[in-house]
N, C-alpha and C. Protein backbone atom coordinates (compact mmCIF):
# COMPACT_ATOMS: atom_id res chain seq x y z
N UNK A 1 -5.50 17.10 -28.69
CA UNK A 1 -5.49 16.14 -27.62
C UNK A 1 -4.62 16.59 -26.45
N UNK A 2 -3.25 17.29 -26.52
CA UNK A 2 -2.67 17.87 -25.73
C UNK A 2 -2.97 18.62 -25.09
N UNK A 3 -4.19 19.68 -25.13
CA UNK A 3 -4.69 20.60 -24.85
C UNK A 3 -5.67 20.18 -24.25
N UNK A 4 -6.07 19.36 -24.33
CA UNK A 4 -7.12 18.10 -23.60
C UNK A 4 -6.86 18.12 -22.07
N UNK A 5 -5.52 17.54 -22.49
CA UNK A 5 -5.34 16.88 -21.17
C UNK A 5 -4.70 17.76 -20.40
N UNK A 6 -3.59 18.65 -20.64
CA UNK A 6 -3.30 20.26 -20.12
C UNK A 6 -4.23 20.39 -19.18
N UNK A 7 -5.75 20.97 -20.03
CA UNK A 7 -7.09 21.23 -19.25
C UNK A 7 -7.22 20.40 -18.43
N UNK A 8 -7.30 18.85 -18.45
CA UNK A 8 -7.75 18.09 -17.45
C UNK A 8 -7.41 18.21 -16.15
N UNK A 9 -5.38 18.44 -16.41
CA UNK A 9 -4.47 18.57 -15.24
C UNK A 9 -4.54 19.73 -14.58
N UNK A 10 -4.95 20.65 -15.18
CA UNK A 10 -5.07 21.93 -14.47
C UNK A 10 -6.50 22.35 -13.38
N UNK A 11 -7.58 21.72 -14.06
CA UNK A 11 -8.75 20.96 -13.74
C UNK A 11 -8.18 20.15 -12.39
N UNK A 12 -7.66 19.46 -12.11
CA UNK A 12 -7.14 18.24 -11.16
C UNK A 12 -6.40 19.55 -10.24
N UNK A 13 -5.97 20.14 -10.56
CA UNK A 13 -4.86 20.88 -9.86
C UNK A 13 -5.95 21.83 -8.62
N UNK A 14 -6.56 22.46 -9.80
CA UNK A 14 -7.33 23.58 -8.65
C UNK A 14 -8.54 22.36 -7.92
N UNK A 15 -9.28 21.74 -8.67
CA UNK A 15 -10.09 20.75 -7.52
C UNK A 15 -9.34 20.34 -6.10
N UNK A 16 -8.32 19.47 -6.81
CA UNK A 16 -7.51 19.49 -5.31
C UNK A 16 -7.09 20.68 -4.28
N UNK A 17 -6.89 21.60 -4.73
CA UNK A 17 -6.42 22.38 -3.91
C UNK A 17 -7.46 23.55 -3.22
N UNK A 18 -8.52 22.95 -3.51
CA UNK A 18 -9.79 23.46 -2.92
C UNK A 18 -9.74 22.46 -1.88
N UNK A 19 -9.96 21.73 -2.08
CA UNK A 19 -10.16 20.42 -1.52
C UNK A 19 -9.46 20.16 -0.18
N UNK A 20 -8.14 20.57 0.40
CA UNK A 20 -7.29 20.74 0.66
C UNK A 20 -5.85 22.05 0.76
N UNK A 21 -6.36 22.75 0.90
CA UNK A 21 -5.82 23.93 1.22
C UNK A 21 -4.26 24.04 1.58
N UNK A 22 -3.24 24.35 0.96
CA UNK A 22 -2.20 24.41 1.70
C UNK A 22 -1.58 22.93 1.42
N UNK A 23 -1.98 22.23 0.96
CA UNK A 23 -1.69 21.31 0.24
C UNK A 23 -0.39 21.05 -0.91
N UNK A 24 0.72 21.22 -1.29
CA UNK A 24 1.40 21.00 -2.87
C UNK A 24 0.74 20.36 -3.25
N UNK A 25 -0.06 20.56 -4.63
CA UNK A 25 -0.47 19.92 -5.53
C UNK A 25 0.44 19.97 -6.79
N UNK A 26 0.87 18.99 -7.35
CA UNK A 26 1.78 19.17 -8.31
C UNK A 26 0.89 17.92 -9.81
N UNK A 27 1.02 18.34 -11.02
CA UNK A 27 0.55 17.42 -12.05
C UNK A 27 1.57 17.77 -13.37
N UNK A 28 1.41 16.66 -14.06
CA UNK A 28 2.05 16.60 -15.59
C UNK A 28 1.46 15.67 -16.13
N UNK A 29 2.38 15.71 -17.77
CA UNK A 29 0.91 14.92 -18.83
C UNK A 29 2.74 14.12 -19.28
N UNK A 30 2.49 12.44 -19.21
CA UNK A 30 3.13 11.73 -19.83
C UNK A 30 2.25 11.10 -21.12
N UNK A 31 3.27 11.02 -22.34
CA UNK A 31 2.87 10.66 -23.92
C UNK A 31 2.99 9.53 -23.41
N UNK A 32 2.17 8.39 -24.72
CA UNK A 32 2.91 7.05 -24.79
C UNK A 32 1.21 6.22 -25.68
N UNK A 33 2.14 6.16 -26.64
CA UNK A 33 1.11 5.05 -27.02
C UNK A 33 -0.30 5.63 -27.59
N UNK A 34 -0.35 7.09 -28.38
CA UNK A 34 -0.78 7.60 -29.28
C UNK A 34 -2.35 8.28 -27.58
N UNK A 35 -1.89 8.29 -26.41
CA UNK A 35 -2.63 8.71 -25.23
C UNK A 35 -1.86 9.31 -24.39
N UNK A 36 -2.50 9.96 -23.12
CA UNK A 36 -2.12 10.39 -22.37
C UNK A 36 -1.89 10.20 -21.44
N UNK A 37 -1.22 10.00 -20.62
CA UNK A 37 -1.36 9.55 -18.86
C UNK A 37 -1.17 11.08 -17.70
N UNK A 38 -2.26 11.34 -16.88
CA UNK A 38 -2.10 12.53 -15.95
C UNK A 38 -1.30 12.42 -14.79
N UNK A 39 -0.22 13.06 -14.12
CA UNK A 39 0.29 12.29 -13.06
C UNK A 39 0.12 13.32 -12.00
N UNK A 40 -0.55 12.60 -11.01
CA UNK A 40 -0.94 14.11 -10.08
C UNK A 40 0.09 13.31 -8.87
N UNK A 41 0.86 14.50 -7.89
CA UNK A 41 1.61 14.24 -6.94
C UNK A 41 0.95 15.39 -5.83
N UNK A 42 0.88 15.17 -4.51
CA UNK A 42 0.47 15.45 -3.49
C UNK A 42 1.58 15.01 -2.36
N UNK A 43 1.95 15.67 -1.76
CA UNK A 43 2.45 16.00 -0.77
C UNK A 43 2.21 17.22 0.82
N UNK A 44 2.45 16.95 2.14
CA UNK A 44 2.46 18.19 3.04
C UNK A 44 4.01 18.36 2.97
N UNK A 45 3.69 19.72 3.64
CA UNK A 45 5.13 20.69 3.36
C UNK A 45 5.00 20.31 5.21
């Protein structure tokens, strides 16, 4: 399941940053409650 969601975030990571070029794209995987939660952060520099 960890590996799941790893993929998902990394998945999220490069979409966005196609998407948006030059962009920080930043993600992590919070536990809780036998699931996952993805947390994607976006910011301009």
């Amino acid at each position: 399941m960890r590996k799941d969601a790893q993929e998902a975030v990394d998945w999220l990571v490069d979409r966005f940053s196609r998407l948006v070029p030059g962009l920080p794209v930043t993600a992590g995987i919070e536990e809780g409650g036998g699931q996952f939660l993805l947390v994607l952060s976006a910011g301009r520099r």
